[in-house]
Every structure is written in structure tokens, then in C-alpha cells.
N, C-alpha and C. Protein backbone atom coordinates (compact mmCIF):
# COMPACT_ATOMS: atom_id res chain seq x y z
N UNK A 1 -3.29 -11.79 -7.99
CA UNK A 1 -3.75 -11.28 -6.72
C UNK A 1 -5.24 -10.99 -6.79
N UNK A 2 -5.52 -11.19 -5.76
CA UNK A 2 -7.39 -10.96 -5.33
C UNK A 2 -7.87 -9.67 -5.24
N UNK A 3 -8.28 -8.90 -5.06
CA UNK A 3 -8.64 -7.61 -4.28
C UNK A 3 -9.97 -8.19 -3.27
N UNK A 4 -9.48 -8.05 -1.62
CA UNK A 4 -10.63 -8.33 -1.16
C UNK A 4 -11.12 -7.12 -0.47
N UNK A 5 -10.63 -6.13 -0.69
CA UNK A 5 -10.51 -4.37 0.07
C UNK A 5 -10.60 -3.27 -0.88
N UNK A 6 -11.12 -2.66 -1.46
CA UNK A 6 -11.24 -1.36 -2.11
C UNK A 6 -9.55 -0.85 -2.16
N UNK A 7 -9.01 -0.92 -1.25
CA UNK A 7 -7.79 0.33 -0.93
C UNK A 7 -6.43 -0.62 -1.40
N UNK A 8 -6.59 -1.97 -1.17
CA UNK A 8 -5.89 -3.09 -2.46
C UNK A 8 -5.21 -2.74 -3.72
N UNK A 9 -6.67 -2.55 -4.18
CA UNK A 9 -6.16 -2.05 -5.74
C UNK A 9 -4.76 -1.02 -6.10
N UNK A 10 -4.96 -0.34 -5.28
CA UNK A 10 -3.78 0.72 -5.39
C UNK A 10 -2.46 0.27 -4.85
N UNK A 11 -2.70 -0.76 -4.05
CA UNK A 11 -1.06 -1.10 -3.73
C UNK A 11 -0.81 -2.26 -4.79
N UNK A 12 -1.57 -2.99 -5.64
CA UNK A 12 -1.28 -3.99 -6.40
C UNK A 12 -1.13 -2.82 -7.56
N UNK A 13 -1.31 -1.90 -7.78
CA UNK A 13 -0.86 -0.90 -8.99
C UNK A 13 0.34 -0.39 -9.10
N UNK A 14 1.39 -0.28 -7.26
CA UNK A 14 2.53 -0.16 -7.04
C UNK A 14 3.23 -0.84 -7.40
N UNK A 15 2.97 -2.26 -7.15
CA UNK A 15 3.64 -3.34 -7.30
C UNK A 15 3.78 -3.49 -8.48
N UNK A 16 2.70 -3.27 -9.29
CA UNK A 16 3.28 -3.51 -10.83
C UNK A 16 3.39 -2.66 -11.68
N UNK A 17 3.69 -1.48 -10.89
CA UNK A 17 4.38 -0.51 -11.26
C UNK A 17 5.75 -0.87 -12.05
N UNK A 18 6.41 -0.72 -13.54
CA UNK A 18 7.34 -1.02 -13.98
C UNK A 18 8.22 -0.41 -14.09
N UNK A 19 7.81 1.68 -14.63
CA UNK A 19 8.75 2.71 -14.49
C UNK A 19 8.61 3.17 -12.92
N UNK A 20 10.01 3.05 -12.39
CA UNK A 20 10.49 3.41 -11.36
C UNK A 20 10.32 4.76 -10.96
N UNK A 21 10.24 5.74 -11.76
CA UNK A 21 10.26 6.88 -12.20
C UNK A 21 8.88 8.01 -11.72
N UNK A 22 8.09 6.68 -11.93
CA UNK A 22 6.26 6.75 -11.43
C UNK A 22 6.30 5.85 -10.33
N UNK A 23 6.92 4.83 -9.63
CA UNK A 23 6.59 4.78 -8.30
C UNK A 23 6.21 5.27 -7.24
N UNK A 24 7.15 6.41 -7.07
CA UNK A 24 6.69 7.09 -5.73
C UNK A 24 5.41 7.52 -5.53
N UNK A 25 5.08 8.26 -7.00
CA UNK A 25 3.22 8.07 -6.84
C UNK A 25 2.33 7.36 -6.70
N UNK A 26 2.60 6.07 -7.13
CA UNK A 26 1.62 5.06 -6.85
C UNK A 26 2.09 4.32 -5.61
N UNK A 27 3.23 4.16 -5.07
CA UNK A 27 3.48 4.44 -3.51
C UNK A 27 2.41 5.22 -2.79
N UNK A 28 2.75 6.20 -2.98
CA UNK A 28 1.79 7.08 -2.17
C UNK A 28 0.50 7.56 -2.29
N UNK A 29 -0.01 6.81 -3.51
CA UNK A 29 -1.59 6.47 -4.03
C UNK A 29 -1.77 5.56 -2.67
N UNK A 30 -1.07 4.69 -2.78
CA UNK A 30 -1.92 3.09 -1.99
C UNK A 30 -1.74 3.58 -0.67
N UNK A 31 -0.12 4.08 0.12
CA UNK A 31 -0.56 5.04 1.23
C UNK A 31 -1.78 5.80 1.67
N UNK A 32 -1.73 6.44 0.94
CA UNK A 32 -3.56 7.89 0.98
C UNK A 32 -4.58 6.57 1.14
N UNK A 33 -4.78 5.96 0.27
CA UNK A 33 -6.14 4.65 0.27
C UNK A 33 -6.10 4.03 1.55
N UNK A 34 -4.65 3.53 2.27
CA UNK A 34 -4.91 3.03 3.30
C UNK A 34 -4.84 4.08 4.81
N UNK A 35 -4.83 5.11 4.62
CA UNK A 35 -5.11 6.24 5.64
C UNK A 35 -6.36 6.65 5.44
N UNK A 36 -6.73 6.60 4.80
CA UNK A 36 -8.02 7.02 4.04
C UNK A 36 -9.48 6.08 4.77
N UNK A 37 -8.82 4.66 4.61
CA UNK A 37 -9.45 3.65 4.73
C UNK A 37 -9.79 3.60 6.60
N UNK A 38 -8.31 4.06 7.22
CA UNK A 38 -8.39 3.77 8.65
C UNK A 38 -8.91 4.75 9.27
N UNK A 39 -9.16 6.10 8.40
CA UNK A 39 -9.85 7.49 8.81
C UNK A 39 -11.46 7.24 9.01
N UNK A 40 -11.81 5.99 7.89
CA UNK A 40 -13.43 5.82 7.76
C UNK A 40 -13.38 5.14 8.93
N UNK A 41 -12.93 3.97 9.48
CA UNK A 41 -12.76 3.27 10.52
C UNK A 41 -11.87 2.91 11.76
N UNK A 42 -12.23 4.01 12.47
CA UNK A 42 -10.44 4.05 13.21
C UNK A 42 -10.27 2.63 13.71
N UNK A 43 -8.95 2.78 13.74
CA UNK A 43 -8.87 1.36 14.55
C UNK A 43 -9.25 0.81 16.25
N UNK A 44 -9.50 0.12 16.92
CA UNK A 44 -9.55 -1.06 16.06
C UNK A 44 -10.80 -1.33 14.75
N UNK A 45 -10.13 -1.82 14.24
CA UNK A 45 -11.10 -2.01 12.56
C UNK A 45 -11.84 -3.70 12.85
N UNK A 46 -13.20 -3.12 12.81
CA UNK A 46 -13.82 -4.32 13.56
C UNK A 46 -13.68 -5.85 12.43
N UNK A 47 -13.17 -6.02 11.23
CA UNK A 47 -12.37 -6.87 10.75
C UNK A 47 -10.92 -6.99 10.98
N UNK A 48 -10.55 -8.00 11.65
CA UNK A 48 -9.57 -8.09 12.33
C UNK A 48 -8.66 -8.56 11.11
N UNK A 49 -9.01 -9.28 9.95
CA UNK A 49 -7.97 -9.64 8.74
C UNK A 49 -8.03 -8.58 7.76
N UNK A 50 -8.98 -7.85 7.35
CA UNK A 50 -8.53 -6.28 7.09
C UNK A 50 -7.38 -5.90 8.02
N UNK A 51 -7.43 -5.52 9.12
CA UNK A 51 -6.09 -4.85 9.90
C UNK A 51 -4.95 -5.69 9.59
N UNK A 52 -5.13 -7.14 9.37
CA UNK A 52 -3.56 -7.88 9.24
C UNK A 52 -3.05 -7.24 8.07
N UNK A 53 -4.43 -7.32 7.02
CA UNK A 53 -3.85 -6.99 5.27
C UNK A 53 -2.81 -5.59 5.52
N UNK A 54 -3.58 -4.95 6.39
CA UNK A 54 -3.33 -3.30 6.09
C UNK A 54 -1.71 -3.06 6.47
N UNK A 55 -1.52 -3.96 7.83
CA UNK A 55 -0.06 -3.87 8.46
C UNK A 55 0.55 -4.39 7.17
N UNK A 56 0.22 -5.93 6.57
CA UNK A 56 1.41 -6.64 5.78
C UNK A 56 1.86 -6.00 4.62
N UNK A 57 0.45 -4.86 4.26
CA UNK A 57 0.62 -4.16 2.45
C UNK A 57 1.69 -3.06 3.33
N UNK A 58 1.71 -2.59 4.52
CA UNK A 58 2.17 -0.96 4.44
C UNK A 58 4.21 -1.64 4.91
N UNK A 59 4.27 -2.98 5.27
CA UNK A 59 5.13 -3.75 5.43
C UNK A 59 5.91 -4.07 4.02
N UNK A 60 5.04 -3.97 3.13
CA UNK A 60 5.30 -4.40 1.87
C UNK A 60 5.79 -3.27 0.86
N UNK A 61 5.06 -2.20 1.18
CA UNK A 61 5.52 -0.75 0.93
C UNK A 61 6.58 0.14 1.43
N UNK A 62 6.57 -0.33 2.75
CA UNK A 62 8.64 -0.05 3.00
C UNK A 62 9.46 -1.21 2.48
N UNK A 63 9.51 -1.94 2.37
CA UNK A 63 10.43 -2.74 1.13
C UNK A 63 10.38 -2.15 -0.22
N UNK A 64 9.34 -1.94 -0.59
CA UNK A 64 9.56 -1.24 -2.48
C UNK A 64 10.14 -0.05 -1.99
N UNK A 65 9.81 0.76 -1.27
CA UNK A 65 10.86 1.82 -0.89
C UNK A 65 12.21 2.15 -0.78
N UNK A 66 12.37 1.09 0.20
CA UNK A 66 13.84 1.09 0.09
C UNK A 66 14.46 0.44 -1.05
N UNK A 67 13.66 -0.29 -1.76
CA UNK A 67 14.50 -0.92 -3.00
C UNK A 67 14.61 0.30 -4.07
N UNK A 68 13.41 1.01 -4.20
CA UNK A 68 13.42 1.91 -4.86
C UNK A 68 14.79 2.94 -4.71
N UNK A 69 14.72 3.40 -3.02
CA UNK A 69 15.82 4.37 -2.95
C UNK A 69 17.10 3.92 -3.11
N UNK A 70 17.51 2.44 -3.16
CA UNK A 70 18.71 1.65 -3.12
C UNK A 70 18.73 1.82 -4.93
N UNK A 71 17.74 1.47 -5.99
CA UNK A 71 17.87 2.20 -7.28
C UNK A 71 18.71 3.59 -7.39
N UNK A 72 18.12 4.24 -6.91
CA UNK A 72 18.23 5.56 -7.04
C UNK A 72 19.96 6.02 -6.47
N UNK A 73 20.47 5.32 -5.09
CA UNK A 73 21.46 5.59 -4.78
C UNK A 73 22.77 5.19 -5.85
């Protein structure tokens, strides 16, 4: 994976996140980065493929979620 966004990094740290155990934090690392990110620039975010990234990573982050909590159940 590329990083073409500062706030990236932290959701590609989720993802390869291996202990399950430490997910939820780095879940909610890359969350904070991308609230963080839309706080500096409210939307609309005058890069319009920044805003796609941002929907598809936080799209991507309720899936590890629920896989996570489907672990856990």
C-alpha cells in the first residue's frame, strides 16, 4: 500500500494489526487521524479523492470491526 494522506498510515497500521487484542486501538488511532483530518478541513474537502479515500478507509474500518467483534463473540 501507498500512503498518499498523512492520516493513511494509521489505518494501514490497523490492518496489519496481527494481535486482535490491540486492534481496537489502532482502530481508533486511524478513526481520531481521520476526524482529525476533516476538523483541519471541513468538508467539502476541496480534494475530492481524499474524500473518496476517507469514506472507503472508514468503510473498511466497519468491516475489521465487525470481524473483530464476530472474533470476540
Amino acid at each position: 500500500m501507498s500512503v498518499a494522506y498523512a492520516w493513511q498510515k494509521y489505518y494501514e497500521e490497523a490492518v496489519r494489526q496481527t494481535d486482535f487484542r490491540k486492534l481496537p486501538d489502532y482502530i481508533a488511532r486511524a478513526e481520531q487521524a481521520i476526524e482529525l483530518r476533516l476538523s483541519d478541513s471541513p468538508p467539502p474537502l476541496t480534494d475530492s479523492a481524499e474524500l473518496e479515500a476517507i469514506g472507503k478507509t472508514l468503510a473498511a474500518l466497519a468491516v475489521l470491526k465487525a470481524q473483530m467483534n464476530a472474533l470476540r463473540a
